[in-house]
N, C-alpha and C. Protein backbone atom coordinates (compact mmCIF):
# COMPACT_ATOMS: atom_id res chain seq x y z
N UNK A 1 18.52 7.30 -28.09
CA UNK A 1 18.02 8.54 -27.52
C UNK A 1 16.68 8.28 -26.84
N UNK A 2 16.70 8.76 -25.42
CA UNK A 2 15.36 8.41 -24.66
C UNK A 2 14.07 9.14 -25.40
N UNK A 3 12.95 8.67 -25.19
CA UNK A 3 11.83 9.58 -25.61
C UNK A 3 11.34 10.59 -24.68
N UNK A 4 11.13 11.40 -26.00
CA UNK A 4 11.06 13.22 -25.33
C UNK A 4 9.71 13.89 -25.21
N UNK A 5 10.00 14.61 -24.24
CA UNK A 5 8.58 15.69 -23.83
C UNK A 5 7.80 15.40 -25.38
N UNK A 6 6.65 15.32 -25.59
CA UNK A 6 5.53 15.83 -26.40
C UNK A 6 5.31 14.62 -27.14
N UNK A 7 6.20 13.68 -27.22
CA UNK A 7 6.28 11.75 -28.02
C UNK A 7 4.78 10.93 -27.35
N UNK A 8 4.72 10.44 -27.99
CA UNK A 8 3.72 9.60 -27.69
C UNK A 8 4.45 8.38 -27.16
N UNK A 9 3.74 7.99 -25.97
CA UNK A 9 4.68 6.73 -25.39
C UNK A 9 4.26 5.32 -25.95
N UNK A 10 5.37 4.93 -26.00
CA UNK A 10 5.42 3.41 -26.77
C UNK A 10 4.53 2.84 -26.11
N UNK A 11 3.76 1.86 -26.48
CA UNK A 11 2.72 0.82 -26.13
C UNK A 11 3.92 -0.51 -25.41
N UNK A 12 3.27 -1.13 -24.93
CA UNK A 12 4.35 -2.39 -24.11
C UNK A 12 3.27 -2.96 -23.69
N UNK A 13 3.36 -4.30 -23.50
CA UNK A 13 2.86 -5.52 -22.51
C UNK A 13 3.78 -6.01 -22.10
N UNK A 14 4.25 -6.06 -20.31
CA UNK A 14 4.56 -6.90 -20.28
C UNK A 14 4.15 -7.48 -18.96
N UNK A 15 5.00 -8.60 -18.54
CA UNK A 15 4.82 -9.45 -16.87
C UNK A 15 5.10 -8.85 -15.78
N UNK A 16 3.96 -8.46 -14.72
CA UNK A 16 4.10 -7.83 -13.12
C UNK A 16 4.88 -9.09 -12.78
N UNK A 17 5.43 -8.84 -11.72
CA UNK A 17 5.98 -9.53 -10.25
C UNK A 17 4.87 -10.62 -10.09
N UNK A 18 3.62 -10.62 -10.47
CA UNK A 18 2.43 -11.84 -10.28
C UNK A 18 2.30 -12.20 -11.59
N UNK A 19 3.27 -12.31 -13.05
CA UNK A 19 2.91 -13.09 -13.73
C UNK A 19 1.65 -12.66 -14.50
N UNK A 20 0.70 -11.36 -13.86
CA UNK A 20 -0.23 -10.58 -14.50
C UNK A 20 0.37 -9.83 -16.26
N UNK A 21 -0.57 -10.06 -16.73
CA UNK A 21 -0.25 -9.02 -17.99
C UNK A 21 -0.34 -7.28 -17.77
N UNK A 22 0.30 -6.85 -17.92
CA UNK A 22 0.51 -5.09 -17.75
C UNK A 22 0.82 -4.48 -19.22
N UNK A 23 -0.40 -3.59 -19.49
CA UNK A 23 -0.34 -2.85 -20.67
C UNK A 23 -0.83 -1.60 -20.14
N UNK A 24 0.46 -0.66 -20.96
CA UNK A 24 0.52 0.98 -20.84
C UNK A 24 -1.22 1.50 -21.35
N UNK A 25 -1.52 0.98 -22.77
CA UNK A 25 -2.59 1.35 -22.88
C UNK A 25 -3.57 1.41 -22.37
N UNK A 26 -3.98 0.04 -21.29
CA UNK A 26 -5.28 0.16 -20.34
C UNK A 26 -5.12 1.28 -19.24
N UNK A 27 -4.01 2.27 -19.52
CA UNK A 27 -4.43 3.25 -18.10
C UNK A 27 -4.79 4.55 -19.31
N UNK A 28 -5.01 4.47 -20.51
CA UNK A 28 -5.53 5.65 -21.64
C UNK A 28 -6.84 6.00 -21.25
N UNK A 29 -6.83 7.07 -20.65
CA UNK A 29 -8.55 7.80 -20.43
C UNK A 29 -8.89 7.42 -18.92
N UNK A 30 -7.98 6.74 -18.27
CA UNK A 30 -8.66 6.70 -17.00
C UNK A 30 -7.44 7.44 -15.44
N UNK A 31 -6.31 7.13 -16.28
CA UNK A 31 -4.67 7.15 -15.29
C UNK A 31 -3.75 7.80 -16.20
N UNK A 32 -3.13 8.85 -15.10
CA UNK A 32 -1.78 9.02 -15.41
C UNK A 32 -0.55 7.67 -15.06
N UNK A 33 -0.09 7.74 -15.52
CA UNK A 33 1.18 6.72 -15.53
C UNK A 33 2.64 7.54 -14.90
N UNK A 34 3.23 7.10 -14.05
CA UNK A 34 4.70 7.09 -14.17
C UNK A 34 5.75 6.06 -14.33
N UNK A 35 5.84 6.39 -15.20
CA UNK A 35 6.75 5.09 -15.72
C UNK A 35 8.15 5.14 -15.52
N UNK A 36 8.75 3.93 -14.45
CA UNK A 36 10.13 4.40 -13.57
C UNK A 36 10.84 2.87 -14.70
N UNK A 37 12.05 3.15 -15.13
CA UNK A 37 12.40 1.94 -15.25
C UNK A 37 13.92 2.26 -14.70
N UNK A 38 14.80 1.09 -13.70
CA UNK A 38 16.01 0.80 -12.88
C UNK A 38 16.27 0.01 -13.45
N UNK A 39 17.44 -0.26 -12.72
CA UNK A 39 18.38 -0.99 -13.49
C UNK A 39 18.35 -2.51 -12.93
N UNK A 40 18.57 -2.51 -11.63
CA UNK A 40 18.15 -4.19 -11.51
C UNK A 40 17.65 -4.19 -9.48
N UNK A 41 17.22 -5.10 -9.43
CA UNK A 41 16.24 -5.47 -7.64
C UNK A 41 17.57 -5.75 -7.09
N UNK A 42 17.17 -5.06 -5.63
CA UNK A 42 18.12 -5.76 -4.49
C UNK A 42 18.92 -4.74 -4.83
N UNK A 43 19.33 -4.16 -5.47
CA UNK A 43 20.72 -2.98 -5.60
C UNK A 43 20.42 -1.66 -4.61
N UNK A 44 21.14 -1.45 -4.30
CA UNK A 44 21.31 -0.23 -3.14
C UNK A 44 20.66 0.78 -3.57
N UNK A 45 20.97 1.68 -4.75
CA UNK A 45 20.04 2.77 -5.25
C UNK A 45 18.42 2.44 -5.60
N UNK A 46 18.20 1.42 -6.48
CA UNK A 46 17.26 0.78 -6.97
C UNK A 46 16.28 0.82 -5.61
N UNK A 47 16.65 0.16 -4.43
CA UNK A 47 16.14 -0.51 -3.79
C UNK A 47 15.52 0.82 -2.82
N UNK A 48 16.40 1.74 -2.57
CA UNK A 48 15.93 3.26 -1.77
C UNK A 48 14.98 4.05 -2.69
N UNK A 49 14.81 3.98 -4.00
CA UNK A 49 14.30 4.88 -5.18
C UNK A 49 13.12 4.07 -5.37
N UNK A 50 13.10 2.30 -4.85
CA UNK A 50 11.43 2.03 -4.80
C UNK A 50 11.08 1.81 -4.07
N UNK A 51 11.35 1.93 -2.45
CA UNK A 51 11.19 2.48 -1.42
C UNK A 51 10.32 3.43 -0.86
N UNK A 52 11.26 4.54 -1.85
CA UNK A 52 10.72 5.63 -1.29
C UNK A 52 9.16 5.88 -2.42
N UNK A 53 9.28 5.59 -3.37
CA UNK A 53 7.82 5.30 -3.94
C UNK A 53 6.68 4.88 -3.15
N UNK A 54 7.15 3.56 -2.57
CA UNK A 54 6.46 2.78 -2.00
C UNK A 54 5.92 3.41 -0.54
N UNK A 55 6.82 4.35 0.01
CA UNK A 55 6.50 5.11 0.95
C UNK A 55 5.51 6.52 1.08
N UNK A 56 5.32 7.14 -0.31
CA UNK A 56 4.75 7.98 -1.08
C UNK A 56 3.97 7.71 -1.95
N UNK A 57 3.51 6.37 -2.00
CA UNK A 57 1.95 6.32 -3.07
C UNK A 57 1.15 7.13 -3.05
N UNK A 58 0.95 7.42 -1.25
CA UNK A 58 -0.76 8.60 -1.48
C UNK A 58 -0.42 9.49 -2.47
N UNK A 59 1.17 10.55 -3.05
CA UNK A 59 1.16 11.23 -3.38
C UNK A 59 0.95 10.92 -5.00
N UNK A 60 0.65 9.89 -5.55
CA UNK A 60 0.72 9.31 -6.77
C UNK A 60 -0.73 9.05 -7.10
N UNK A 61 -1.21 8.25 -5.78
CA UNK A 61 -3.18 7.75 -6.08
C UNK A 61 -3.67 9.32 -6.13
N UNK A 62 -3.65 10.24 -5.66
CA UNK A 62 -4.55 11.66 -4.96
C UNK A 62 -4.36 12.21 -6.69
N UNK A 63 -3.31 11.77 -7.31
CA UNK A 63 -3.18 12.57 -8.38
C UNK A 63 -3.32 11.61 -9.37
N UNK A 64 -4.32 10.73 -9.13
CA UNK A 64 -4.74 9.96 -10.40
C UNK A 64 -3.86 9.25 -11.41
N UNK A 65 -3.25 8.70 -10.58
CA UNK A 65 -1.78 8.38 -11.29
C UNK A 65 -1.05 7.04 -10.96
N UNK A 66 -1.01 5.97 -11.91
CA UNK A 66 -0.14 4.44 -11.39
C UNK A 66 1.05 5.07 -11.86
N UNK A 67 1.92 4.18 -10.89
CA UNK A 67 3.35 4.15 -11.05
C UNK A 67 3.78 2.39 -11.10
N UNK A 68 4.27 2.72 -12.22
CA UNK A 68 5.14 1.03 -13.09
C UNK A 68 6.26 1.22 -13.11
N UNK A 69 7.40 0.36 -12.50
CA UNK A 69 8.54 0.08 -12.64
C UNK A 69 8.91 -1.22 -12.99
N UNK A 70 10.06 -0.71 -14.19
CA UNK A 70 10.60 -1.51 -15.25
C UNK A 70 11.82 -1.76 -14.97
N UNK A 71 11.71 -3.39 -15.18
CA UNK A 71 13.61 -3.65 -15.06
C UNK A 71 13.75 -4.61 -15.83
N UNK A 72 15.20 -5.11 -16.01
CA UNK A 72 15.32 -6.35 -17.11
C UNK A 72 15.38 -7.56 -16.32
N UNK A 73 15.36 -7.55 -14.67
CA UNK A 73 15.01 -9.05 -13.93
C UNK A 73 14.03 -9.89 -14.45
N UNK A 74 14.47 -10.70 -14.04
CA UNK A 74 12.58 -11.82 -14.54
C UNK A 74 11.34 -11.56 -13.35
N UNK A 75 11.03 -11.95 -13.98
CA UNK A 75 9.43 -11.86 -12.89
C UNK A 75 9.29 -12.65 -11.51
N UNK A 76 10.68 -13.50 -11.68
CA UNK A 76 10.41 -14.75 -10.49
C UNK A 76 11.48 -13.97 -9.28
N UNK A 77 12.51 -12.92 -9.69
CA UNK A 77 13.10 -11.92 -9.03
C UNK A 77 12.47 -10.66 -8.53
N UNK A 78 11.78 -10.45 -9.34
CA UNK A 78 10.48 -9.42 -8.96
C UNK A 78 9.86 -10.01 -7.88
N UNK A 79 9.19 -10.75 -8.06
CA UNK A 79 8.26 -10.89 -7.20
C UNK A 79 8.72 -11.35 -5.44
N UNK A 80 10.03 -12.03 -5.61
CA UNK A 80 10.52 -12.02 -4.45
C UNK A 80 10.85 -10.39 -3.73
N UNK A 81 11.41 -9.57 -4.79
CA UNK A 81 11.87 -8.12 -4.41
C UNK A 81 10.67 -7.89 -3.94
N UNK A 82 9.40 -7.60 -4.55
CA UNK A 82 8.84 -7.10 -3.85
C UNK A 82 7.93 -7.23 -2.60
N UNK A 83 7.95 -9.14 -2.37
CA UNK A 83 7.60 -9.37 -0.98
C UNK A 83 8.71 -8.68 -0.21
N UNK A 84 9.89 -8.80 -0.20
CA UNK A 84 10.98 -8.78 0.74
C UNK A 84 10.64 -7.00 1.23
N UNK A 85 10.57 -6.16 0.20
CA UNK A 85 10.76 -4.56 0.19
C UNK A 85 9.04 -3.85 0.34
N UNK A 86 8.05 -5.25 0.33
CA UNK A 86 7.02 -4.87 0.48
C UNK A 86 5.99 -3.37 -0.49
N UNK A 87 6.63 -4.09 -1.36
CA UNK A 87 6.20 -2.96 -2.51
C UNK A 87 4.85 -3.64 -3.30
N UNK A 88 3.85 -2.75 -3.67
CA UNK A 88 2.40 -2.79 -3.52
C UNK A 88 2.13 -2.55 -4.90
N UNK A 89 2.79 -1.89 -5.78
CA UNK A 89 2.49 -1.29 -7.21
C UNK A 89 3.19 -2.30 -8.00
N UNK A 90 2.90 -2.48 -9.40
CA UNK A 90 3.83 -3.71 -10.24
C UNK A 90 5.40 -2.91 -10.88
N UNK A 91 5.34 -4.39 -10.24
CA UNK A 91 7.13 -4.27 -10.70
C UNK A 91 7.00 -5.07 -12.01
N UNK A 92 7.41 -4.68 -13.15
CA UNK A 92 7.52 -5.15 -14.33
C UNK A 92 8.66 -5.46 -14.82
N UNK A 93 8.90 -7.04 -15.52
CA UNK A 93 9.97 -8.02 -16.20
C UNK A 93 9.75 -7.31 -17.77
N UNK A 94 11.38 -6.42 -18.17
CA UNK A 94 11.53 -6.41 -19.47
C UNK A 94 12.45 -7.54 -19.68
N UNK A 95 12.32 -8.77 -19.27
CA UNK A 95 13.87 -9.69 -19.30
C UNK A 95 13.82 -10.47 -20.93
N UNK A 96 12.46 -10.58 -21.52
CA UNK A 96 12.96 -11.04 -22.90
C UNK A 96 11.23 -11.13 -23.65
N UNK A 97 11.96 -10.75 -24.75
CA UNK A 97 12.88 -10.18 -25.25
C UNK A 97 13.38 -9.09 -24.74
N UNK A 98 15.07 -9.33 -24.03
CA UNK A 98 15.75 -8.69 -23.29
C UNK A 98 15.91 -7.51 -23.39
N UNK A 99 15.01 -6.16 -23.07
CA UNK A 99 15.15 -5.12 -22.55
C UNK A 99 14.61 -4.51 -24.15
N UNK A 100 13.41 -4.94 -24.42
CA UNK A 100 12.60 -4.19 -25.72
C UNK A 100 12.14 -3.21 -25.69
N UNK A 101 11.54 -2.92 -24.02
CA UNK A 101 10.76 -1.70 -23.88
C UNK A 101 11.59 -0.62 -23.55
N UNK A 102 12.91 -1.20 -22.67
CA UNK A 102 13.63 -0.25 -22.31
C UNK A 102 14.35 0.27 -23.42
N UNK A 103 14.58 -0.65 -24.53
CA UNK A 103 15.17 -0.13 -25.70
C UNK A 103 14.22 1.42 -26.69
N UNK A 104 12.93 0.51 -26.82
CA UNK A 104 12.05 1.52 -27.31
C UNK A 104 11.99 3.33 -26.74
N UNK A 105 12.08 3.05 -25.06
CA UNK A 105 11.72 4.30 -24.57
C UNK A 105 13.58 5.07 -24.29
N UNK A 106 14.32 4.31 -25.06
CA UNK A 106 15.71 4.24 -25.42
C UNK A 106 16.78 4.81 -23.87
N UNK A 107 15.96 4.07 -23.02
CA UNK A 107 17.34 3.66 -21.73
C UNK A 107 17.85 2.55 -21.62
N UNK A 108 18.27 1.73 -22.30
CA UNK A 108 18.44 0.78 -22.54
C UNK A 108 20.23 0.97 -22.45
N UNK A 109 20.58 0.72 -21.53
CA UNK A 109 22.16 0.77 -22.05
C UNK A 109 22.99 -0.74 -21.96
N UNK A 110 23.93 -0.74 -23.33
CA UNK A 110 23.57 -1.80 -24.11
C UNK A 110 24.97 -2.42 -23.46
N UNK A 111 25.72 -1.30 -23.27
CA UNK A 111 27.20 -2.05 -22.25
C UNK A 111 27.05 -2.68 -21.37
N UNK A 112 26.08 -2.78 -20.72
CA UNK A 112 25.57 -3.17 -19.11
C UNK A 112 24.43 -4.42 -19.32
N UNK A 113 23.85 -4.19 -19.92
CA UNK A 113 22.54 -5.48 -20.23
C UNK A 113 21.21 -4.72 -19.06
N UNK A 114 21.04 -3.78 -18.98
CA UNK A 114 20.02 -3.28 -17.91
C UNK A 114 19.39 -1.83 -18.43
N UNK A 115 18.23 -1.48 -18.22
CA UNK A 115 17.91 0.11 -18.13
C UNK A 115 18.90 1.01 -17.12
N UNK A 116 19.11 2.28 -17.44
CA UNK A 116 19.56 3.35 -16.72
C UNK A 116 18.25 3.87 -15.83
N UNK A 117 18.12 4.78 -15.17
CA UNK A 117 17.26 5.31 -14.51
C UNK A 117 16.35 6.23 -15.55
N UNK A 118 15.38 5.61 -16.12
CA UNK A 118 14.54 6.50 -17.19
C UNK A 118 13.13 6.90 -16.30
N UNK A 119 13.23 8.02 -16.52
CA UNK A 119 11.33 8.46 -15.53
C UNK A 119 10.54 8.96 -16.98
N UNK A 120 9.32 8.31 -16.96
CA UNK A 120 8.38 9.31 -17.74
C UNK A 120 7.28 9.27 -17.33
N UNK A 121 6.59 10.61 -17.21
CA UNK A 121 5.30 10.91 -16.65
C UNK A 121 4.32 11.13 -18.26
N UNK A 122 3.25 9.94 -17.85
CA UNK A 122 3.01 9.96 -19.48
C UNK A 122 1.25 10.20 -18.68
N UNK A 123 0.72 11.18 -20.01
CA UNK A 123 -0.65 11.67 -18.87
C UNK A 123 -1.79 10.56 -19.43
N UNK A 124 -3.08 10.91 -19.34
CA UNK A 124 -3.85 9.87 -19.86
C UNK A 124 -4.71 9.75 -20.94
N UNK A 125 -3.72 10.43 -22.23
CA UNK A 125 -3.88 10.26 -23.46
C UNK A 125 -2.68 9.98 -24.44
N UNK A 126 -2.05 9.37 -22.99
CA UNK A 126 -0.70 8.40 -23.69
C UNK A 126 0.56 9.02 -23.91
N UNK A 127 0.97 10.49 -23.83
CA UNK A 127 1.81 11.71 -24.24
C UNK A 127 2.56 11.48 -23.58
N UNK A 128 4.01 11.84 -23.00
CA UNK A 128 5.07 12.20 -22.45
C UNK A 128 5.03 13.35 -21.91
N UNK A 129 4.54 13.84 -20.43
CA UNK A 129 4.86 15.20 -20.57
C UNK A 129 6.02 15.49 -19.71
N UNK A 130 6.79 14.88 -19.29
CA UNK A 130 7.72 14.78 -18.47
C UNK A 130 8.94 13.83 -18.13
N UNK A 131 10.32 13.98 -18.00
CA UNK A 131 11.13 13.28 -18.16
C UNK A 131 12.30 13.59 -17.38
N UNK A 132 13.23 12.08 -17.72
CA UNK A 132 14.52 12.64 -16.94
C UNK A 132 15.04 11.01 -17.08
N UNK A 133 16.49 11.18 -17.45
CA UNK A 133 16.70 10.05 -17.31
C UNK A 133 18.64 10.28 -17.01
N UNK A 134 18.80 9.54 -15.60
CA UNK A 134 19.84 9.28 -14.90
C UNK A 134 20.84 8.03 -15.10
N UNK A 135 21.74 9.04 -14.64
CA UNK A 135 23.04 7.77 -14.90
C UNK A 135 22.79 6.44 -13.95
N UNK A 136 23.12 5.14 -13.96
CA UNK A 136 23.35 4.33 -13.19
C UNK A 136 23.06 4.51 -11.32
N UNK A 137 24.10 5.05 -11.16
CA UNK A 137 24.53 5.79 -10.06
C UNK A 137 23.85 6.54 -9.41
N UNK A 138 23.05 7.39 -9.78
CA UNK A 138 22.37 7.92 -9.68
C UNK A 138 20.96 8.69 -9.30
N UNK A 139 20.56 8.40 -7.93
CA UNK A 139 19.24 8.19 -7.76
C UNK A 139 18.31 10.01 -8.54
N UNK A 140 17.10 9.26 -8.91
CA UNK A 140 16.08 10.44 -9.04
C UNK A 140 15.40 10.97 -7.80
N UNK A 141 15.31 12.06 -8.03
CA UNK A 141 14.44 12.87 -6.85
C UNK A 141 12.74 12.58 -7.37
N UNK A 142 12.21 12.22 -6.75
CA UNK A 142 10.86 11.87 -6.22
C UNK A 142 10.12 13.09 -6.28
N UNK A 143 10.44 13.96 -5.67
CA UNK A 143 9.38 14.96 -5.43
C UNK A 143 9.43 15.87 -7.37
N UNK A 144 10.57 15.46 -7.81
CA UNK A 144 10.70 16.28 -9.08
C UNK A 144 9.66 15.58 -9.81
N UNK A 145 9.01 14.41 -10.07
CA UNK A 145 8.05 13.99 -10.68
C UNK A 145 6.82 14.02 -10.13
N UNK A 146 6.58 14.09 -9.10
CA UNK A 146 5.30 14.50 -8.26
C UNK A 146 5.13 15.83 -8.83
N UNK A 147 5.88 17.05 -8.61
CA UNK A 147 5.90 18.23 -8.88
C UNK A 147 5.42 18.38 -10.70
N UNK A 148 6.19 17.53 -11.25
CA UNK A 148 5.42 17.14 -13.21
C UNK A 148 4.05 16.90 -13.28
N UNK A 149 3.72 15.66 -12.49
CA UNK A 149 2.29 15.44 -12.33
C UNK A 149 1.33 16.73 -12.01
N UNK A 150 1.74 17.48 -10.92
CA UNK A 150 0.98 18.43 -10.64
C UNK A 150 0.41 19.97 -11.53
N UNK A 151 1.77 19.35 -12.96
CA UNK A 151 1.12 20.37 -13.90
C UNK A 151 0.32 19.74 -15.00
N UNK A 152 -0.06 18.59 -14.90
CA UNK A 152 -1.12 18.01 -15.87
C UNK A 152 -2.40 18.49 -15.41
């Protein structure tokens, strides 16, 4: 079961696309977080859904807010995705222990070996205040989490 409105979001470290360390906690007291995790790079939905992120940051920086996306690729796939798609924000390797975080924030679907489309808008005292989490298939609407942010 994914984690719900009012949960405190799991803590995680893990590897950007540069091999950097990325922890949820260093954005506590300073950033909102949106925390996107897909299912895998280069895939057709995946690839339009961080896209269009990537096309809409101002609407993410203005509102005090990083956006992290999580997948179970490695970091050496990341980082090619995101020269190729020119994406600017970290793309984060849950690849091992294989899909811990995605398990924790429980999109983890276990038939497939990948996250489902999990969104959480976690504010900057670590909370959940917002969610949604999609089938495979499935792209999320963008403006529906912009619109979450705007009630923190």
């Amino acid at each position: 079961m994914a984690i719900q409105v009012g949960d405190k979001a799991p803590d995680f470290e893990l590897k950007d696309n540069h091999g950097a360390t990325v922890k949820l906690s260093d954005f506590r007291g300073s950033k909102n977080v949106v925390l996107l995790f897909y299912p895998f790079a280069f895939t057709g939905v995946c690839t339009g859904e961080l896209c269009e992120v990537r096309d809409n940051l101002p609407q993410f920086s203005d509102r005090d807010t990083q956006v992290l996306a999580v997948s179970n690729d490695s970091i050496h796939t990341l980082r090619v995705f995101a020269e190729q798609e020119g994406l600017e924000y970290p793309l984060l390797s849950d690849f091992w222990p294989h899909g811990e975080v995605s398990r924790a924030y429980g999109v983890f679907a276990e038939d497939k070996g990948c996250a489902v489309r999990g969104t959480f808008v976690i504010d900057k005292e670590g909370v959940v205040r917002w969610t949604v989490v999609n089938a495979l298939p499935d792209a999320r609407d963008l403006n529906e989490y912009v619109k979450a942010l705007d009630t923190l």
